[in-house]
C-alpha atoms as a PDB file:
ATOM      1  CA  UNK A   1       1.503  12.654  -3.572  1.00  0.00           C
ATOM      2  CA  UNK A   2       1.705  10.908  -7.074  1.00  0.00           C
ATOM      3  CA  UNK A   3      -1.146   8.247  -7.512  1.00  0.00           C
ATOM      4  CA  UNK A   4       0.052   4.817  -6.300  1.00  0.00           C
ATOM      5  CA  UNK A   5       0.531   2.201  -9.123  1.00  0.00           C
ATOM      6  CA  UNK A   6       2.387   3.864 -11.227  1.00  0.00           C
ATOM      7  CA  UNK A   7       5.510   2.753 -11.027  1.00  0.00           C
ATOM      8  CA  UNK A   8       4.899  -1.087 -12.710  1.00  0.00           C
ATOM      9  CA  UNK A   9       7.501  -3.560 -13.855  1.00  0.00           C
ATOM     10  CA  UNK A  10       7.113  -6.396 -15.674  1.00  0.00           C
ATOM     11  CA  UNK A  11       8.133  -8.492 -12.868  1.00  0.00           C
ATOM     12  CA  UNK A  12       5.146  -7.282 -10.370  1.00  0.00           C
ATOM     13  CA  UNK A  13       2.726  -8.216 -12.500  1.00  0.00           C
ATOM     14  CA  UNK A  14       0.987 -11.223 -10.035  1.00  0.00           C
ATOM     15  CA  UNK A  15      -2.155  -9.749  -9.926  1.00  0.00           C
ATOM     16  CA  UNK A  16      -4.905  -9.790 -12.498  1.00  0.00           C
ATOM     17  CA  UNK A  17      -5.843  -6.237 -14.346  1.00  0.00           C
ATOM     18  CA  UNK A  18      -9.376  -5.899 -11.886  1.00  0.00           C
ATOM     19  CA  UNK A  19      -7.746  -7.090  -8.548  1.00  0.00           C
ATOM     20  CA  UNK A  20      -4.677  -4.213  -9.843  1.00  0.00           C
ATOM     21  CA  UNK A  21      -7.531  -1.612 -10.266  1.00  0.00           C
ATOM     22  CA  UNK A  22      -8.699  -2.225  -6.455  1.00  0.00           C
ATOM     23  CA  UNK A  23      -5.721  -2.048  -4.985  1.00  0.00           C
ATOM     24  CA  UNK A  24      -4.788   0.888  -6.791  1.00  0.00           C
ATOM     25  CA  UNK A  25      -8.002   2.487  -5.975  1.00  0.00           C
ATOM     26  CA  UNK A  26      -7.965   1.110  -2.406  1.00  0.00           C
ATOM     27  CA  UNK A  27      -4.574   2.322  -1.344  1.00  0.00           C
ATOM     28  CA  UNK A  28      -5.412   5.953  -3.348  1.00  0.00           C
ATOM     29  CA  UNK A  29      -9.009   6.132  -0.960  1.00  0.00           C
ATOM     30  CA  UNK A  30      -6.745   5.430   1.629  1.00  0.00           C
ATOM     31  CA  UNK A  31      -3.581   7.849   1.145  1.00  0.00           C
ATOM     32  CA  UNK A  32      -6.358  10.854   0.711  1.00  0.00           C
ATOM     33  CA  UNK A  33      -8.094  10.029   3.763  1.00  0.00           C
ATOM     34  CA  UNK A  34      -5.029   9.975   6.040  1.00  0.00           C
ATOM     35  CA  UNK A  35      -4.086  13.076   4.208  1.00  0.00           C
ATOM     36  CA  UNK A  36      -7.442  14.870   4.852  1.00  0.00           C
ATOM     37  CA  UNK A  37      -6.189  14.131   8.636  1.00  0.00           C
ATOM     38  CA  UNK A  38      -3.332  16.344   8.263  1.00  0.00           C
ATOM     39  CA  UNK A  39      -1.005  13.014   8.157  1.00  0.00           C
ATOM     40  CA  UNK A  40       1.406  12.422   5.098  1.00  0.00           C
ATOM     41  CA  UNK A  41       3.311   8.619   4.290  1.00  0.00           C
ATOM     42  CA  UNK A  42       6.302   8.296   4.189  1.00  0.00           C
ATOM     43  CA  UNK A  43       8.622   6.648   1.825  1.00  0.00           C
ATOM     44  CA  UNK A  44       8.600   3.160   3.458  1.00  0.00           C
ATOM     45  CA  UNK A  45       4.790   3.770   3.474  1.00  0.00           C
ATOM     46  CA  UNK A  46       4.640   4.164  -0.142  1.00  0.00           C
ATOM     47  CA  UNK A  47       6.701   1.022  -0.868  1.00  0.00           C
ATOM     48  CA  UNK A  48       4.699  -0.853   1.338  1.00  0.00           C
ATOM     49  CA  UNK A  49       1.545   0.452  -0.422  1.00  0.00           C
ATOM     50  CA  UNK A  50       3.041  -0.117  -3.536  1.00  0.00           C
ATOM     51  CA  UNK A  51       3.971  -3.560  -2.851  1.00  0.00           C
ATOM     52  CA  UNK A  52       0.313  -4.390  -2.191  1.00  0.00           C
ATOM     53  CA  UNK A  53      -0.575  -3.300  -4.993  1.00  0.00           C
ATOM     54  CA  UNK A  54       1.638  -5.025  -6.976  1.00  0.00           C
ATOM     55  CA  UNK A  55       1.074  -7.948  -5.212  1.00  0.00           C
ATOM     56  CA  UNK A  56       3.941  -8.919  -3.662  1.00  0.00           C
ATOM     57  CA  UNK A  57       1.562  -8.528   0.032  1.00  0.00           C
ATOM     58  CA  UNK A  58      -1.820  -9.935   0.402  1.00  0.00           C
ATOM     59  CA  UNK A  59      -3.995  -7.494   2.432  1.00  0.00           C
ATOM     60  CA  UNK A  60      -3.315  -9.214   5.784  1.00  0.00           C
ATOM     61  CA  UNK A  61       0.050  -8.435   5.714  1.00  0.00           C
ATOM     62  CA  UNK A  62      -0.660  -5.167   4.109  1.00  0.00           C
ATOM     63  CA  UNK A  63      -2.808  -3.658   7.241  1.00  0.00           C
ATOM     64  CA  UNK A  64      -0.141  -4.605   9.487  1.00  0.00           C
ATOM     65  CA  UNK A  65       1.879  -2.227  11.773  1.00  0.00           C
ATOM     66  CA  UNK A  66       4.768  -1.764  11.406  1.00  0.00           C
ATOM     67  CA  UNK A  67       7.460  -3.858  13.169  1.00  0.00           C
ATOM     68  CA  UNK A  68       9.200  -1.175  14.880  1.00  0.00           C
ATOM     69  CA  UNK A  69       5.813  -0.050  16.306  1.00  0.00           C
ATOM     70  CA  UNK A  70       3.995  -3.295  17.275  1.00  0.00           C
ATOM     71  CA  UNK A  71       3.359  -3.669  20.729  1.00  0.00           C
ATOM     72  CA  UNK A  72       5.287  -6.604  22.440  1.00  0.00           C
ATOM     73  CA  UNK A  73       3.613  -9.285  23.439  1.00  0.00           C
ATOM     74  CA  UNK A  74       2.950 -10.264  26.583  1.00  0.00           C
END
């Protein structure tokens, strides 16, 4: 998988340079350990990721399932 962050614009530029550097790094840590478990991301996956690290997601929103997964409530 290409490194995450890569892909800037001049409009996603709402974080500062260090916060940018942790989320790159963060979501990079993260993409190799799900790929160490034999698990790949998808494309959505990688625009979500990217969108965190752009930050156009905070990390709440970030670590959230996915819609279509989420569990109903009861």
């Amino acid at each position: 998988m290409a490194e995450m962050g890569s892909h800037e614009t001049e409009l996603t530029k709402t974080t500062s340079g260090a916060e940018h550097d942790r989320r790159i790094a963060a979501v990079n840590y993260a993409c190799a350990s799900v790929g160490l478990e034999g698990f790949s991301l998808s494309a959505a996956d990688e625009e979500h990721a990217q969108r965190f690290i752009n930050g156009d997601i905070d990390l709440e929103e970030f670590v959230q399932p996915p819609r279509a997964l989420a569990s109903p409530k009861a």
